[in-house]
C-alpha atoms as a PDB file:
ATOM      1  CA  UNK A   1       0.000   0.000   0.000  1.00  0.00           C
ATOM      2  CA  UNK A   2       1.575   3.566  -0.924  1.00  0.00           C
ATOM      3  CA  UNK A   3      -0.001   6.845   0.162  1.00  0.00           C
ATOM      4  CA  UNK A   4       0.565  10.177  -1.795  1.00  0.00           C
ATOM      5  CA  UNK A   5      -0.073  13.417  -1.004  1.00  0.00           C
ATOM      6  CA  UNK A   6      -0.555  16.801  -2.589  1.00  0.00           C
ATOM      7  CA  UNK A   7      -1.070  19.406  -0.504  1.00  0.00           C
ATOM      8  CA  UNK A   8      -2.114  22.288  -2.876  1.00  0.00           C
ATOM      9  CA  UNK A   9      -4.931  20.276  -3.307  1.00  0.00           C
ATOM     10  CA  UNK A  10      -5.304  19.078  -0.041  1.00  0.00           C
ATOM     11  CA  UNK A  11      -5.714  15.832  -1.790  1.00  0.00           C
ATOM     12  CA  UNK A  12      -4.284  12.050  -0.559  1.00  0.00           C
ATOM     13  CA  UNK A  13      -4.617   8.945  -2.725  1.00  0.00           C
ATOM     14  CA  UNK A  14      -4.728   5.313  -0.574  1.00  0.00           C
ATOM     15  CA  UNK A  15      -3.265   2.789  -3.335  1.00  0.00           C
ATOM     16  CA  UNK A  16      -3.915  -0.846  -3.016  1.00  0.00           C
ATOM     17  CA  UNK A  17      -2.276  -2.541  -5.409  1.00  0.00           C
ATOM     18  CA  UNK A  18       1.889  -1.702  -6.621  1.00  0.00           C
ATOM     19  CA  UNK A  19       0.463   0.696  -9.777  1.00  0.00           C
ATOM     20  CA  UNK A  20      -2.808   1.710 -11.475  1.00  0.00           C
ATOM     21  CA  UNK A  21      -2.195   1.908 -15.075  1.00  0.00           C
ATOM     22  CA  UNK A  22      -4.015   4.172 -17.244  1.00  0.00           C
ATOM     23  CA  UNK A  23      -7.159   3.257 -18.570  1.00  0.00           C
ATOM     24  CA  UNK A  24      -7.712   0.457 -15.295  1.00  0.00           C
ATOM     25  CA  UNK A  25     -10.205   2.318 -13.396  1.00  0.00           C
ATOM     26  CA  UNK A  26     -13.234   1.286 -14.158  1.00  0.00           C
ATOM     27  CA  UNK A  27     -15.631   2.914 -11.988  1.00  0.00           C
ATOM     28  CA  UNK A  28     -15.086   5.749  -9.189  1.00  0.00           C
ATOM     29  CA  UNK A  29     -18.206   5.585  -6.735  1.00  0.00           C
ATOM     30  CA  UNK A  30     -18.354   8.258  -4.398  1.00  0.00           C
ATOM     31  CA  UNK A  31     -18.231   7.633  -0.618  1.00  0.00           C
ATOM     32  CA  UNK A  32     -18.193  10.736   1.533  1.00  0.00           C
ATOM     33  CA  UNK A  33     -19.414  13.910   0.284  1.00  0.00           C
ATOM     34  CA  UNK A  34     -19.992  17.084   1.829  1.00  0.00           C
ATOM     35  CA  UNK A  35     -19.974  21.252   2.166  1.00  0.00           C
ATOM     36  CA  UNK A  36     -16.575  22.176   0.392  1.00  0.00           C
ATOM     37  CA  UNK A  37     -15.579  22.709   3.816  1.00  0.00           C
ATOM     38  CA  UNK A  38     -15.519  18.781   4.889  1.00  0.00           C
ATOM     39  CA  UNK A  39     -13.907  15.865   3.031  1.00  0.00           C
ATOM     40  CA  UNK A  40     -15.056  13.639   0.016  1.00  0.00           C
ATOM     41  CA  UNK A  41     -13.840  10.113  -0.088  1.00  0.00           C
ATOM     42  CA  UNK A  42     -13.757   8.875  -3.904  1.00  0.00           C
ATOM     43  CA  UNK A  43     -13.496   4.605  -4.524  1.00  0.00           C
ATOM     44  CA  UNK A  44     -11.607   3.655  -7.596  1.00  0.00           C
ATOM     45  CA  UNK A  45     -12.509   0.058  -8.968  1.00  0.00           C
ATOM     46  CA  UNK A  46     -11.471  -2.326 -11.789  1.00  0.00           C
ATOM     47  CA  UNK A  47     -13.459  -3.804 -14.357  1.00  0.00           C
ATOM     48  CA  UNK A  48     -14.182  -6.977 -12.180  1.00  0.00           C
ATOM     49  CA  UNK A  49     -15.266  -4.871  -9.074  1.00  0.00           C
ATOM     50  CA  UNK A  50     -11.867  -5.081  -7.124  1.00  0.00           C
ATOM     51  CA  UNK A  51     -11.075  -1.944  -5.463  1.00  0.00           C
ATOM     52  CA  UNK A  52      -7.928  -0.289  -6.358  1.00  0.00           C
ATOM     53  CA  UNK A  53      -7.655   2.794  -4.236  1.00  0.00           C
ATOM     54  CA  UNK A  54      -9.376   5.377  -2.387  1.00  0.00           C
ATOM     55  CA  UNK A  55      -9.040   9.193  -3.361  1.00  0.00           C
ATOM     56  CA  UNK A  56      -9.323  11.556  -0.123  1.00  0.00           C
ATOM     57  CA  UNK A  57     -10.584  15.269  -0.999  1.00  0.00           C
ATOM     58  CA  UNK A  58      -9.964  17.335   2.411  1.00  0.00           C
ATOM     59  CA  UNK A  59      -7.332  14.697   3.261  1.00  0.00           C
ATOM     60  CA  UNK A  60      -6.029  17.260   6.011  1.00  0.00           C
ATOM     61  CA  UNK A  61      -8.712  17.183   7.902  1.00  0.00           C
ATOM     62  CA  UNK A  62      -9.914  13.616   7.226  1.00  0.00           C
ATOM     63  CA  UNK A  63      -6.896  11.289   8.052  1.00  0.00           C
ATOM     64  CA  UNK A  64      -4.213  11.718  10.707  1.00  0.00           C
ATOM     65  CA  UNK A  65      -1.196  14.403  10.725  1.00  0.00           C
ATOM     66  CA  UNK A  66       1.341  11.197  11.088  1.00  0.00           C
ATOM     67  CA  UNK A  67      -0.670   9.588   7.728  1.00  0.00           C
ATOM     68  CA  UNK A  68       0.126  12.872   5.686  1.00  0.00           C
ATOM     69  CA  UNK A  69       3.674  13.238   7.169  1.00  0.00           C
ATOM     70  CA  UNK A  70       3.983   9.606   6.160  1.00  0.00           C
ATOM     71  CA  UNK A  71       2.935  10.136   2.611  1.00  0.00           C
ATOM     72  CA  UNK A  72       4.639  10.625  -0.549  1.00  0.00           C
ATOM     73  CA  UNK A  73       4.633  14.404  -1.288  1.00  0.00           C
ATOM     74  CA  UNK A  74       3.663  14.717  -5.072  1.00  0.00           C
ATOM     75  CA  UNK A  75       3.245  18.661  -4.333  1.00  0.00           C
ATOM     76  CA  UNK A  76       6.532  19.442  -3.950  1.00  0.00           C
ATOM     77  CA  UNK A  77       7.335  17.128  -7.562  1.00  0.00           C
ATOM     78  CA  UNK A  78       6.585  20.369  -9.223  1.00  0.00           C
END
């Protein structure tokens, strides 16, 4: 499992498999949604239903400060 983060966009992205190649994502059902002001929790699956990650909108305030420090920065890529 591999965590990244992007803090501009306050977003985090919970991989659960090694790599999600283009085009694998099947379906993205949303699981948490609120006010801009409160965290939206996106599933990504594959064609045969498996889940493949999870994308966190408002990932500061929705998962731990040690999660985010423990994350791969893709912000700072740039």
């Amino acid at each position: 499992m591999r965590i990244t983060y992007d803090g501009n966009a306050d977003a985090a992205y919970i991989y659960l498999i090694d790599r999600i190649g283009q085009g694998e994502v099947a379906k993205t059902s949303v699981a948490g949604h609120g006010s801009p002001a409160l965290n939206s929790i996106n599933l990504d699956f594959d064609a045969d239903g498996r889940l493949l990650g999870i994308e966190v909108l408002g990932a500061g305030r929705a998962l731990k400060e040690e999660t985010l420090q423990g994350a791969e920065r893709i912000d700072r890529r740039r």
